[in-house]
PDB file of N, CA and C in Angstrom:
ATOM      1  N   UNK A   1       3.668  29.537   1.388  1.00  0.00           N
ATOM      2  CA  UNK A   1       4.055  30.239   0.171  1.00  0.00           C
ATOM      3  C   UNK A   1       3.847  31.732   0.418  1.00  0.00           C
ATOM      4  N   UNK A   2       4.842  32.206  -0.145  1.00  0.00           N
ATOM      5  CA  UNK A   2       5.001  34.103   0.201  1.00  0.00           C
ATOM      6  C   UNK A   2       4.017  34.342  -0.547  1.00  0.00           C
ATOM      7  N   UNK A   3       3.430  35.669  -0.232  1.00  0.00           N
ATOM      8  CA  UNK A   3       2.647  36.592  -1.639  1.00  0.00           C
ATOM      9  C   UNK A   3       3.342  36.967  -2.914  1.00  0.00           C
ATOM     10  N   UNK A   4       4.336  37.087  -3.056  1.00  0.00           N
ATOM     11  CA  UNK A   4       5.117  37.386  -4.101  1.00  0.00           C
ATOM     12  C   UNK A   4       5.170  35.835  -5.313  1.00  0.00           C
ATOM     13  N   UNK A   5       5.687  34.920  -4.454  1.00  0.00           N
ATOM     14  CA  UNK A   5       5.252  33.451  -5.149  1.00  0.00           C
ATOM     15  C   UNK A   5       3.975  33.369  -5.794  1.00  0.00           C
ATOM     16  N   UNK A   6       3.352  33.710  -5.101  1.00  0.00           N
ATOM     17  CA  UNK A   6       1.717  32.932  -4.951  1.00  0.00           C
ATOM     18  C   UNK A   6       1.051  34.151  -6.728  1.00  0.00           C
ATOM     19  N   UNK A   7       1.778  35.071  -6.269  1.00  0.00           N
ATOM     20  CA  UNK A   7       1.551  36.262  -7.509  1.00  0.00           C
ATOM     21  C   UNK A   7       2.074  35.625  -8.648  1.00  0.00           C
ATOM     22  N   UNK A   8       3.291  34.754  -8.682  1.00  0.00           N
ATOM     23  CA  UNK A   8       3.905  34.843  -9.637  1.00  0.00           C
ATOM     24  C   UNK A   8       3.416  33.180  -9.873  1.00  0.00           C
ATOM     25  N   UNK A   9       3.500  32.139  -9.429  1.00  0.00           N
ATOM     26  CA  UNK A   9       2.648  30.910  -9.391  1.00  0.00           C
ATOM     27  C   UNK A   9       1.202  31.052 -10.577  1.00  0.00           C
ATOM     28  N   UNK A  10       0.765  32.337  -9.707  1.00  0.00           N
ATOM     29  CA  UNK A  10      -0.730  32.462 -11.142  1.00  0.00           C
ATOM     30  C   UNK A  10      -0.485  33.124 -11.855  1.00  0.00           C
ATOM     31  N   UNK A  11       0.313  34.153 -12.428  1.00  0.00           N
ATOM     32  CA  UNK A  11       0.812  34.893 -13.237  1.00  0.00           C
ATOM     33  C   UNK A  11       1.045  34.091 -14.205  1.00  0.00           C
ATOM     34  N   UNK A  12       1.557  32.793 -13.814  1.00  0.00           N
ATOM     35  CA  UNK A  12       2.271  31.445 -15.101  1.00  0.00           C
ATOM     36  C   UNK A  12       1.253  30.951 -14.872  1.00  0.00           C
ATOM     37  N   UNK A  13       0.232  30.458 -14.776  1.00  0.00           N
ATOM     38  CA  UNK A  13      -0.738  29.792 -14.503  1.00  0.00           C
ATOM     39  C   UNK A  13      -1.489  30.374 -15.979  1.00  0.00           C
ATOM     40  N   UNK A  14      -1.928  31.940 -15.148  1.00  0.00           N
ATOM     41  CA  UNK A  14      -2.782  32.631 -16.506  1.00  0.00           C
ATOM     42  C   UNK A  14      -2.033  32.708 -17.926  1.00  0.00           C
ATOM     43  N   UNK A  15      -0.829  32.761 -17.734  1.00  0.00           N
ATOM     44  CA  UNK A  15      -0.016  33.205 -18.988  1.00  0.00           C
ATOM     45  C   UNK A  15      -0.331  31.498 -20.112  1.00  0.00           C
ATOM     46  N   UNK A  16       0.323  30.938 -19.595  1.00  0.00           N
ATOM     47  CA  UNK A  16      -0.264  29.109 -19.723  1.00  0.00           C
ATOM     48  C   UNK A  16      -1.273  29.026 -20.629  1.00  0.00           C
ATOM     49  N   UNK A  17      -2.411  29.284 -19.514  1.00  0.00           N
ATOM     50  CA  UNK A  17      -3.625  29.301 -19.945  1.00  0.00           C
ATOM     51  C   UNK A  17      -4.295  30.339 -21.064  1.00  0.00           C
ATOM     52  N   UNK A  18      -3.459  31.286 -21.318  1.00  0.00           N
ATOM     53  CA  UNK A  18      -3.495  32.172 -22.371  1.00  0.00           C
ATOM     54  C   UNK A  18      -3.349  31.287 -23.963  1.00  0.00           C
ATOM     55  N   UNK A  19      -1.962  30.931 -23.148  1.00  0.00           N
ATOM     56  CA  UNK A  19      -1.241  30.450 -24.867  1.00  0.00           C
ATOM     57  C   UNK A  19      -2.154  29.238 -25.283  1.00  0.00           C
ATOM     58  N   UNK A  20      -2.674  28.223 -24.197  1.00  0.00           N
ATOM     59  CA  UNK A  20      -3.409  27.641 -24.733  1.00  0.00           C
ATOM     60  C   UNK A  20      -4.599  27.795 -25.739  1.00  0.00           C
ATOM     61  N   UNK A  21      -5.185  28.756 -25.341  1.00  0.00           N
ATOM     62  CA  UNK A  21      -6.679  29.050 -25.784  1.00  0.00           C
ATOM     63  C   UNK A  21      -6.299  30.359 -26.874  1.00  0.00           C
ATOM     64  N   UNK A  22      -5.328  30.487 -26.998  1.00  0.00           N
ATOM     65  CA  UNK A  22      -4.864  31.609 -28.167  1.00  0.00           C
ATOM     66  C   UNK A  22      -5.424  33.128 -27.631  1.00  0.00           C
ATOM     67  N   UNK A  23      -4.979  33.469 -26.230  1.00  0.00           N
ATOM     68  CA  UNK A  23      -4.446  35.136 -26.140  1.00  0.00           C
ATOM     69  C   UNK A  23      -3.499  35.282 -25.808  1.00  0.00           C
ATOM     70  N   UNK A  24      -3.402  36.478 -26.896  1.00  0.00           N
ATOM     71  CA  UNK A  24      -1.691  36.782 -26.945  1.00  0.00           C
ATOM     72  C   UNK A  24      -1.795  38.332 -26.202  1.00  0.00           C
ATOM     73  N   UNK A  25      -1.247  38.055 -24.615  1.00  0.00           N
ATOM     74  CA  UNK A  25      -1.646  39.207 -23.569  1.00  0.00           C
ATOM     75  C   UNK A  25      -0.610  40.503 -24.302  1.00  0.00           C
ATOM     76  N   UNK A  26       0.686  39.582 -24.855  1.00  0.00           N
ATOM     77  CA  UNK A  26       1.663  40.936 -25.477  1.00  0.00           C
ATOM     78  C   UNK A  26       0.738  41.572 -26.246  1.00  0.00           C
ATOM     79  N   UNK A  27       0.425  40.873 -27.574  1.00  0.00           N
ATOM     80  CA  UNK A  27      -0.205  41.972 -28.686  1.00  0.00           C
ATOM     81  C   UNK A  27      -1.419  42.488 -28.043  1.00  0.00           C
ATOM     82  N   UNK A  28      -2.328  41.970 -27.538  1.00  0.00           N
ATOM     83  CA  UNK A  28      -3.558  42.790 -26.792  1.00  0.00           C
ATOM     84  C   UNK A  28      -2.907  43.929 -25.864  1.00  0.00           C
ATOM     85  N   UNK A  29      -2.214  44.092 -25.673  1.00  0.00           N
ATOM     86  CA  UNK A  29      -1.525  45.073 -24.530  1.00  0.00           C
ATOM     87  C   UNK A  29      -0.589  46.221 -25.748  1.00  0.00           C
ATOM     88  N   UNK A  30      -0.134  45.864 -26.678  1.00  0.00           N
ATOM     89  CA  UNK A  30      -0.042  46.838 -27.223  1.00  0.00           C
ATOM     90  C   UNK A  30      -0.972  47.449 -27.866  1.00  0.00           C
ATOM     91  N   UNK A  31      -2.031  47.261 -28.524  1.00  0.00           N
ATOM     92  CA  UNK A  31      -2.977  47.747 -29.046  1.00  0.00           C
ATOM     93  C   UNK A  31      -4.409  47.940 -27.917  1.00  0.00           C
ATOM     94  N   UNK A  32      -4.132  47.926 -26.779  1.00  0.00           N
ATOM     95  CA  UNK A  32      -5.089  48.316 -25.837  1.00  0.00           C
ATOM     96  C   UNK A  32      -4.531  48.304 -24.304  1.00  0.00           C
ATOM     97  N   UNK A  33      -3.336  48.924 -24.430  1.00  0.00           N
ATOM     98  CA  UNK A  33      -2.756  49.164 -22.713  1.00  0.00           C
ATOM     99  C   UNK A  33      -3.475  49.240 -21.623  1.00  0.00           C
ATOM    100  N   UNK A  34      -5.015  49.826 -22.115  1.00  0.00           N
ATOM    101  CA  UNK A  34      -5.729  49.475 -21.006  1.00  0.00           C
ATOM    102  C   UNK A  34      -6.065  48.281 -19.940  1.00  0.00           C
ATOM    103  N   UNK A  35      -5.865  47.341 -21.178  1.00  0.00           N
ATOM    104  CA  UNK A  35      -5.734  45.962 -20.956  1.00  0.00           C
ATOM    105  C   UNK A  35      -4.664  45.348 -19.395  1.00  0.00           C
ATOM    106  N   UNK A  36      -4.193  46.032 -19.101  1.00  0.00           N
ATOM    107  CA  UNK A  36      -3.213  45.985 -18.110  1.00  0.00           C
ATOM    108  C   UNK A  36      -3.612  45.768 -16.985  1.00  0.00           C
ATOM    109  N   UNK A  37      -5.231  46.353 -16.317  1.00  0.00           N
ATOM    110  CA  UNK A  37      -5.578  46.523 -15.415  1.00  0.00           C
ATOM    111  C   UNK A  37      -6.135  45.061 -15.236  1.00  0.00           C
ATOM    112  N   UNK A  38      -6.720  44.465 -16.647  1.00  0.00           N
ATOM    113  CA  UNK A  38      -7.912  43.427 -16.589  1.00  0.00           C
ATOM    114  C   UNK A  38      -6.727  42.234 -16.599  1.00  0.00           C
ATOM    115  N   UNK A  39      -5.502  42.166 -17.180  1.00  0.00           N
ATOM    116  CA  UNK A  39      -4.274  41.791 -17.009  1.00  0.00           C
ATOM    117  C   UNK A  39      -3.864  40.973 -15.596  1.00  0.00           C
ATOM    118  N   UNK A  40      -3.711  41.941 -14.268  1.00  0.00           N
ATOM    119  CA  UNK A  40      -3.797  42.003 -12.887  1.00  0.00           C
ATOM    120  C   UNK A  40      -4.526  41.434 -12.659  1.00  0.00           C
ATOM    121  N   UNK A  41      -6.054  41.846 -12.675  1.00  0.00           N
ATOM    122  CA  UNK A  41      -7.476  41.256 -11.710  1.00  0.00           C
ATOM    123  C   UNK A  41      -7.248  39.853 -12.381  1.00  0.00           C
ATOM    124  N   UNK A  42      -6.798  39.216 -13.954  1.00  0.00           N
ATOM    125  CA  UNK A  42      -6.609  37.728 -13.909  1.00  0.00           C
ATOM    126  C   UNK A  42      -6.265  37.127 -12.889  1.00  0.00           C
ATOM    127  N   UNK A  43      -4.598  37.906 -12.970  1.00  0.00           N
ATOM    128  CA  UNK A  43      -4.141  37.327 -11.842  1.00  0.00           C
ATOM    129  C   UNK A  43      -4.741  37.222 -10.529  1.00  0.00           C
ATOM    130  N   UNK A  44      -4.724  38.282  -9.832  1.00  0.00           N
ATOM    131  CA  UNK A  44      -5.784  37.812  -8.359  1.00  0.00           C
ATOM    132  C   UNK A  44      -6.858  37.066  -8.253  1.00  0.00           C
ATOM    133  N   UNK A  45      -7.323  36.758  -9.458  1.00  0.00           N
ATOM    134  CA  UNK A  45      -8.702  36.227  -9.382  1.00  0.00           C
ATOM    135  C   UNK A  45      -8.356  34.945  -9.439  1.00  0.00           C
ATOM    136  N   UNK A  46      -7.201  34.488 -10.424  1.00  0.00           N
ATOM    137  CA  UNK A  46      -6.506  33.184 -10.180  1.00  0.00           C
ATOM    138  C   UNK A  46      -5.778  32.991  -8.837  1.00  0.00           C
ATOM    139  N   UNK A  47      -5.742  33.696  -8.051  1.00  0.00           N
ATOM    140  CA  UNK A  47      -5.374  33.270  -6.897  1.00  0.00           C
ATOM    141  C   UNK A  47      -6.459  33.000  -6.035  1.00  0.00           C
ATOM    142  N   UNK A  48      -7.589  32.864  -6.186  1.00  0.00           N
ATOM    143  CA  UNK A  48      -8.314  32.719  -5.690  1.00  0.00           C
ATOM    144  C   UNK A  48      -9.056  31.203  -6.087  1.00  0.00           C
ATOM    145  N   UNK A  49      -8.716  30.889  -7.119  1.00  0.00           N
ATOM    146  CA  UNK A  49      -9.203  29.417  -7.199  1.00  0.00           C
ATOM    147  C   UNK A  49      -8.780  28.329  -6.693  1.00  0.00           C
ATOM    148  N   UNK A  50      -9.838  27.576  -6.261  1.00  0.00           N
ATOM    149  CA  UNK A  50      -9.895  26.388  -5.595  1.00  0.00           C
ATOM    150  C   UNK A  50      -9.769  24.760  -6.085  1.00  0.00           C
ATOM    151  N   UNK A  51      -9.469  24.804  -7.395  1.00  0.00           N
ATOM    152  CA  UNK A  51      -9.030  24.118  -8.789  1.00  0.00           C
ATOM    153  C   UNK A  51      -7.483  24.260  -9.645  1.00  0.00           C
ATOM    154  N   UNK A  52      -6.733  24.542  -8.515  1.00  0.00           N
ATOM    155  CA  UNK A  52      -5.354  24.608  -9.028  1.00  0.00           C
ATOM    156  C   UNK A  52      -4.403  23.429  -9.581  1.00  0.00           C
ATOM    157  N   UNK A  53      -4.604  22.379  -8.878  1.00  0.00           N
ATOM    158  CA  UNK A  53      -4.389  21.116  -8.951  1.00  0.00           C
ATOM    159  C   UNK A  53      -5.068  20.585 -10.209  1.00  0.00           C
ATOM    160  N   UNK A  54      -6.017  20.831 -11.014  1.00  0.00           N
ATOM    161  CA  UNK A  54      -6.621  20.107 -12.016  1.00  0.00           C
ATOM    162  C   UNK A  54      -6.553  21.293 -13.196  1.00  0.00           C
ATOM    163  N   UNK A  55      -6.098  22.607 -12.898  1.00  0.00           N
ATOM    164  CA  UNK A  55      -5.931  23.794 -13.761  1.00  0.00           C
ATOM    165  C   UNK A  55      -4.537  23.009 -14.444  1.00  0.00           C
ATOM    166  N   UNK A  56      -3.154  22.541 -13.317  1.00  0.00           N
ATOM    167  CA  UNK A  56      -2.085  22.322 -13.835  1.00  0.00           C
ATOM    168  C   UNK A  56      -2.107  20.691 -14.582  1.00  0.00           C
ATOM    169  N   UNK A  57      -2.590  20.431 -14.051  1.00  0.00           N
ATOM    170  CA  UNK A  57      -3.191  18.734 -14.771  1.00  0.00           C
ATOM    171  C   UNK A  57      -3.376  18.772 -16.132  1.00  0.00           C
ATOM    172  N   UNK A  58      -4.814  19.761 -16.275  1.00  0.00           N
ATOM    173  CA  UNK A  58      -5.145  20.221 -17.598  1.00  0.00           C
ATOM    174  C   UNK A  58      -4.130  20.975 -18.512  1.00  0.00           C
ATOM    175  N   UNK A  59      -3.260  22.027 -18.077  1.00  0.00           N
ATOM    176  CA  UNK A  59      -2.227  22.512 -18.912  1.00  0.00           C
ATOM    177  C   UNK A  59      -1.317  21.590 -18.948  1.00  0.00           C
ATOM    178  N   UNK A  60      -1.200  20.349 -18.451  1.00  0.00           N
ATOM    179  CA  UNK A  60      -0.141  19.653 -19.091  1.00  0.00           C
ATOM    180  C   UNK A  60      -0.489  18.369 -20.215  1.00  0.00           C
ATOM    181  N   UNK A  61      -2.199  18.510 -20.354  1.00  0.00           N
ATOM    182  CA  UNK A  61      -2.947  17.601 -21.187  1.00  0.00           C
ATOM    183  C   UNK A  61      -3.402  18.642 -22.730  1.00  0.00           C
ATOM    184  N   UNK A  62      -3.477  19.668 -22.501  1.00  0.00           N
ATOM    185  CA  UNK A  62      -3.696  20.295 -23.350  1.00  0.00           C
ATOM    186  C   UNK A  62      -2.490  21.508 -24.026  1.00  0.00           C
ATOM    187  N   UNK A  63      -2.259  21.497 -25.420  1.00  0.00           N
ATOM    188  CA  UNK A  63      -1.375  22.245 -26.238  1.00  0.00           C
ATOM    189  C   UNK A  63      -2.649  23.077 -26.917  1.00  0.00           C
ATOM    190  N   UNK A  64      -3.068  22.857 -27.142  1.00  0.00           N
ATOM    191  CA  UNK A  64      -4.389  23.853 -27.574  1.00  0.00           C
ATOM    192  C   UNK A  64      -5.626  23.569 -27.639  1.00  0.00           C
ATOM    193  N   UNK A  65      -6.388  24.500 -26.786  1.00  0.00           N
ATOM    194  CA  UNK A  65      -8.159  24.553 -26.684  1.00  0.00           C
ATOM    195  C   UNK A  65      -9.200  26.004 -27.191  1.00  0.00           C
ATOM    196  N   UNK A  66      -9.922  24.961 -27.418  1.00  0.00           N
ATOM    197  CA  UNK A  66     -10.449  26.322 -28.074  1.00  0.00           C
ATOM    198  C   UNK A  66     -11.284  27.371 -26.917  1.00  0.00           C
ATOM    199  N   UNK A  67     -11.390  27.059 -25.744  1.00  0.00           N
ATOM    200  CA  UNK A  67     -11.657  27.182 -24.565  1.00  0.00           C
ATOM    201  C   UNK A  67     -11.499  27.065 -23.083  1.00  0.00           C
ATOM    202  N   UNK A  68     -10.932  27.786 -22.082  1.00  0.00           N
ATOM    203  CA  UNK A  68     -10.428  27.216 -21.041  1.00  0.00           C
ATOM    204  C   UNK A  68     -11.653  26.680 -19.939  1.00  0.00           C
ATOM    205  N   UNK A  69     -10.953  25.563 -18.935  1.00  0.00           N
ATOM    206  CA  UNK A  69     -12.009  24.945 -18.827  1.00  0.00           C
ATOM    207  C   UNK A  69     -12.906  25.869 -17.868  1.00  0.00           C
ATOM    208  N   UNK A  70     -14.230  24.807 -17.890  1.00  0.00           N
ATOM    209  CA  UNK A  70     -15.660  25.640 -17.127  1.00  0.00           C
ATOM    210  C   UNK A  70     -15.234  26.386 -15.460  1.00  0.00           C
ATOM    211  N   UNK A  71     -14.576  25.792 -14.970  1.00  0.00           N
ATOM    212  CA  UNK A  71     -13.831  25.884 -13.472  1.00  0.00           C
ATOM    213  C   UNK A  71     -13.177  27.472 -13.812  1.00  0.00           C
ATOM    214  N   UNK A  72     -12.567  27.703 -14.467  1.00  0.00           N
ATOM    215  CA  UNK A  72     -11.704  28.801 -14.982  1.00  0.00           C
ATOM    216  C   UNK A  72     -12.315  29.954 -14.610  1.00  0.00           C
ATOM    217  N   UNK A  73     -11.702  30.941 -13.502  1.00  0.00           N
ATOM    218  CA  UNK A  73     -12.527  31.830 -12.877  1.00  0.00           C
ATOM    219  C   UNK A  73     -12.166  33.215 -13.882  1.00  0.00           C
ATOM    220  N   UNK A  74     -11.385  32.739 -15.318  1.00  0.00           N
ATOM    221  CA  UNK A  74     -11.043  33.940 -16.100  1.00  0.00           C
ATOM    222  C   UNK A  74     -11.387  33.433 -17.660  1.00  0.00           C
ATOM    223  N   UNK A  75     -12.656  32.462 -17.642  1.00  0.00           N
ATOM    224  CA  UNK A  75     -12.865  31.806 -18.563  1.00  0.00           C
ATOM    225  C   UNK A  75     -13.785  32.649 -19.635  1.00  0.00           C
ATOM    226  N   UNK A  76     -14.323  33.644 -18.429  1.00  0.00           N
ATOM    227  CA  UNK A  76     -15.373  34.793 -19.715  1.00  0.00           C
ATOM    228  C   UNK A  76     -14.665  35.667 -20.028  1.00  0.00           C
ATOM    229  N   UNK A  77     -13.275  36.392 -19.151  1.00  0.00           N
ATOM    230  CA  UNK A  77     -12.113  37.425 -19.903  1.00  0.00           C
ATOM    231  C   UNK A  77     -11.305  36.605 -21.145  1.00  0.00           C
ATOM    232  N   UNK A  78     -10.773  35.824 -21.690  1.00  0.00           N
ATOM    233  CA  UNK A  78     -10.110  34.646 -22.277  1.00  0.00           C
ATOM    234  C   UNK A  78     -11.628  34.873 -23.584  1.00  0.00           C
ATOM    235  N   UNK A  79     -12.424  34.183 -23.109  1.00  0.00           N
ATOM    236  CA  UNK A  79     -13.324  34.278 -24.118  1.00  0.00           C
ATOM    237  C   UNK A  79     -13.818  35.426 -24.872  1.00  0.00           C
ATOM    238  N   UNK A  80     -13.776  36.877 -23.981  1.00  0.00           N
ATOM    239  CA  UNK A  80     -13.712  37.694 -24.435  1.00  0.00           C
ATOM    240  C   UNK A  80     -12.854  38.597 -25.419  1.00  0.00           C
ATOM    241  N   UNK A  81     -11.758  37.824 -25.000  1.00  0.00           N
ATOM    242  CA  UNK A  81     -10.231  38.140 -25.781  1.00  0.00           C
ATOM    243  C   UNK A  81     -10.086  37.394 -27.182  1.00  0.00           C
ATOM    244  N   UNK A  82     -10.751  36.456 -26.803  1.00  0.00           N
ATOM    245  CA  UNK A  82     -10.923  35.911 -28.132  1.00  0.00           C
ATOM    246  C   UNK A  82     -11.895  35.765 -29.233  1.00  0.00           C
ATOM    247  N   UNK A  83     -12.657  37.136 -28.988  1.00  0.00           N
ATOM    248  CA  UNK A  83     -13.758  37.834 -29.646  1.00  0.00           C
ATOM    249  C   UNK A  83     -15.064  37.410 -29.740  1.00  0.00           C
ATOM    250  N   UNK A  84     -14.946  35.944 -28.458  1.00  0.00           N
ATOM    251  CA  UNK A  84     -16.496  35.432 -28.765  1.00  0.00           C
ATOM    252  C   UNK A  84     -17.504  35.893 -27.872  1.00  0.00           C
TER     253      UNK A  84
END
């Protein structure tokens, strides 16, 4: 798999995993563009997990959580986004 894939593979991965757990990266990004940077490092940081196979398992078992799971190497940004 190219780097460009592999970028865009977790890009939908995190985005996924957004809608599940209720962040909405659009509206946080308009009201804090800064947000853009922490945006990215999701992504790379999701490329770095070793739980991809049970990340996509789980997004196809879950329509909404109130939490992404413990494995989730963007599980304290997500939580943070969601003001807890």
């Amino acid at each position: 798999m190219g780097l460009f894939d592999k970028l865009n593979k977790h890009s939908d991965l995190v985005g996924e995993m957004s809608d599940r757990v209720g962040v909405d990266w659009e509206k946080a990004l308009q009201q804090r563009p800064e947000l853009a940077e922490q945006y990215r490092s999701a992504v790379l940081k999701c490329t770095q997990c070793r739980d991809v196979g049970a990340c996509q398992g789980w997004l196809k078992t879950h329509d909404h959580a109130d939490d992404a799971p413990d494995y989730c190497k963007n599980q304290g940004l997500f939580a943070e986004l969601q003001g807890k």
